[in-house]
Protein backbone atom coordinates (compact mmCIF):
# COMPACT_ATOMS: atom_id res chain seq x y z
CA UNK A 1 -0.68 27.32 -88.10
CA UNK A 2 1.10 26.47 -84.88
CA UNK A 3 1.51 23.18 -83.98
CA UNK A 4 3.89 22.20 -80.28
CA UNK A 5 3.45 25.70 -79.18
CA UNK A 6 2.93 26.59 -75.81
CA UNK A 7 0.15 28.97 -74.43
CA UNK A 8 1.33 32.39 -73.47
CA UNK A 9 -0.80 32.34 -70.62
CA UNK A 10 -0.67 29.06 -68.81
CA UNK A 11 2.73 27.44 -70.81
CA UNK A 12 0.58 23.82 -71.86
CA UNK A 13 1.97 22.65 -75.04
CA UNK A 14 -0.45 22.82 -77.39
CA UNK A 15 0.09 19.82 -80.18
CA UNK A 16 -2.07 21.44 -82.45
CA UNK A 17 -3.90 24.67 -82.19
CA UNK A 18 -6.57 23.43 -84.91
CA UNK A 19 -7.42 27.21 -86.21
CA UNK A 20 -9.68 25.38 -88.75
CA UNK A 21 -11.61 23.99 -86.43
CA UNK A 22 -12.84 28.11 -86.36
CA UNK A 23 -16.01 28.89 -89.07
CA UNK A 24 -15.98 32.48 -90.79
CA UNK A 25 -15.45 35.15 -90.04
CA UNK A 26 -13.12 34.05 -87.14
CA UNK A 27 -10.93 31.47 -89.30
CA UNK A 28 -9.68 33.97 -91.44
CA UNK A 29 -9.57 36.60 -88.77
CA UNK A 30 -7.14 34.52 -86.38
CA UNK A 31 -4.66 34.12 -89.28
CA UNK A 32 -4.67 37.15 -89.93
CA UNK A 33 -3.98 38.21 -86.30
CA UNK A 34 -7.10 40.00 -86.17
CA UNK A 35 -8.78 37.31 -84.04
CA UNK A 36 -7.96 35.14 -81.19
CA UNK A 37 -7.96 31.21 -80.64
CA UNK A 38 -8.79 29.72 -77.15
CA UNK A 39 -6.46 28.06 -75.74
CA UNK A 40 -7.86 24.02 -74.83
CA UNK A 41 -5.82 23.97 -71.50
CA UNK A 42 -6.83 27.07 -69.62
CA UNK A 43 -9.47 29.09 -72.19
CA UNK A 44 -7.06 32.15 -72.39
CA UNK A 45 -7.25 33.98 -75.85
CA UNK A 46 -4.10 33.60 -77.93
CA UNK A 47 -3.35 35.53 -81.00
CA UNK A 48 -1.36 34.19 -84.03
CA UNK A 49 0.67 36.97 -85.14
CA UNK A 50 2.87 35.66 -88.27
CA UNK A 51 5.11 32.20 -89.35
CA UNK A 52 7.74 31.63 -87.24
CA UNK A 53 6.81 34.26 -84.28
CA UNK A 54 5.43 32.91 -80.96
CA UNK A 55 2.10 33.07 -80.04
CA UNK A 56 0.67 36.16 -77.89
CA UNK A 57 -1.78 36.81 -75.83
CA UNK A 58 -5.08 38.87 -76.81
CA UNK A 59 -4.62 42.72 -76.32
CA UNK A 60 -6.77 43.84 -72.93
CA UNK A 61 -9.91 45.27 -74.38
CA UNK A 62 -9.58 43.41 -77.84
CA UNK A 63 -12.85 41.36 -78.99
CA UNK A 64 -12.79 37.66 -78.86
CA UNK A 65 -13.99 36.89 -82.29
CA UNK A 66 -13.95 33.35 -83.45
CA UNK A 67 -12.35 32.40 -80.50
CA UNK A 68 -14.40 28.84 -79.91
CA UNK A 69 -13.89 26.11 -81.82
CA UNK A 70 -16.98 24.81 -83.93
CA UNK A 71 -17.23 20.85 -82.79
CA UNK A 72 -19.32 20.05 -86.59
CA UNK A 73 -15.83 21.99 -88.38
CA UNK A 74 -13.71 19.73 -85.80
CA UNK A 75 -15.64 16.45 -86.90
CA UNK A 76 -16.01 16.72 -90.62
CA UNK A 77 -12.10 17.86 -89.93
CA UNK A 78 -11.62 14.82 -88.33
CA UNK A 79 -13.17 12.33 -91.08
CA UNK A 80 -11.48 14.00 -93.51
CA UNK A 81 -7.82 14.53 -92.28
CA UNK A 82 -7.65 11.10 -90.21
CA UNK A 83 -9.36 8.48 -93.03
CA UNK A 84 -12.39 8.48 -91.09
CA UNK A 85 -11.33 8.76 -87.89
CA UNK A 86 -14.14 9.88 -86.06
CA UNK A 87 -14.01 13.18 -83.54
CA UNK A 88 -14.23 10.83 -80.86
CA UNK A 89 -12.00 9.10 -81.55
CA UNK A 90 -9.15 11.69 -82.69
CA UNK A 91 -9.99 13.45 -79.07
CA UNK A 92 -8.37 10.49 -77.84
CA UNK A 93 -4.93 10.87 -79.45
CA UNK A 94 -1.64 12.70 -78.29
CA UNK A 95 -2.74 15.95 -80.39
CA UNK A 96 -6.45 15.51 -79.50
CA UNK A 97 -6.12 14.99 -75.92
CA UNK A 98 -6.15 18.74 -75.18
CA UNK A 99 -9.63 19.24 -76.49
CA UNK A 100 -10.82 15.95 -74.84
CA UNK A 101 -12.81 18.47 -72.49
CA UNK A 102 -13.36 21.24 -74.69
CA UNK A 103 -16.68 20.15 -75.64
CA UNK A 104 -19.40 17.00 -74.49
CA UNK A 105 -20.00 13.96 -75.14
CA UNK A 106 -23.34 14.77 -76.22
CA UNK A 107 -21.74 17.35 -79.01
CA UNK A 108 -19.24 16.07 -79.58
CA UNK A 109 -21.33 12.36 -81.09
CA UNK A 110 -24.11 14.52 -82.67
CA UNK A 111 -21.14 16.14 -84.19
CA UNK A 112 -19.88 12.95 -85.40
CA UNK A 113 -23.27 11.65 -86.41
CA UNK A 114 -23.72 14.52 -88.56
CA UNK A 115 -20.64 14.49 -90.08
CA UNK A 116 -20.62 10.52 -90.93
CA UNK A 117 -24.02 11.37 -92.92
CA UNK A 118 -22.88 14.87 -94.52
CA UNK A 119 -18.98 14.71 -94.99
């Protein structure tokens, strides 16, 4: 998926889109351009439309589906892909940064809790 793409709405560089941060059916539906992703800097919906083509934005009228992020996907994401890097933590790096705000504190440590006792 796209990573150092901008938004088509708002132009933020996005680091890393994390479209497996999605649960089903929306992860499969985004990468299969059926589905949209929001974006972390200014919530627009931003469709994935094929390798090497830039991201678009969401057709007026088109459904939303599996457009937010699931924090528990982003945490056991984050223990996994970082060595144990907690959510928390990763939210605090150059390609977590974006999705420092996305969701709370509060989530975003019960996420972590409940990731550190079922990877």
């Amino acid at each position: 998926m796209p990573h150092n793409e901008p938004c088509p709405a708002c132009g933020f560089l996005v680091p890393d889109w994390h479209w497996e941060w999605h649960e089903e059916p929306g992860f499969s539906a985004i990468y299969q351009g059926a589905a949209g992703m929001e974006c972390p800097a200014c919530g627009a919906v931003v469709m994935y439309v094929g390798a090497g083509l830039p991201l678009t934005l969401s057709p007026p009228g088109m459904a939303a589906q599996g457009a937010k992020r699931d924090v528990a996907k982003a945490a056991r994401w984050s223990r996994v892909s970082n060595t144990g890097m907690t959510l928390a933590d990763y939210l605090t790096t150059a390609a977590g940064q974006p999705y420092a705000r996305y969701w709370t504190p509060a989530e975003v440590h019960q996420a972590d809790q409940q990731a550190a006792t079922n990877p």
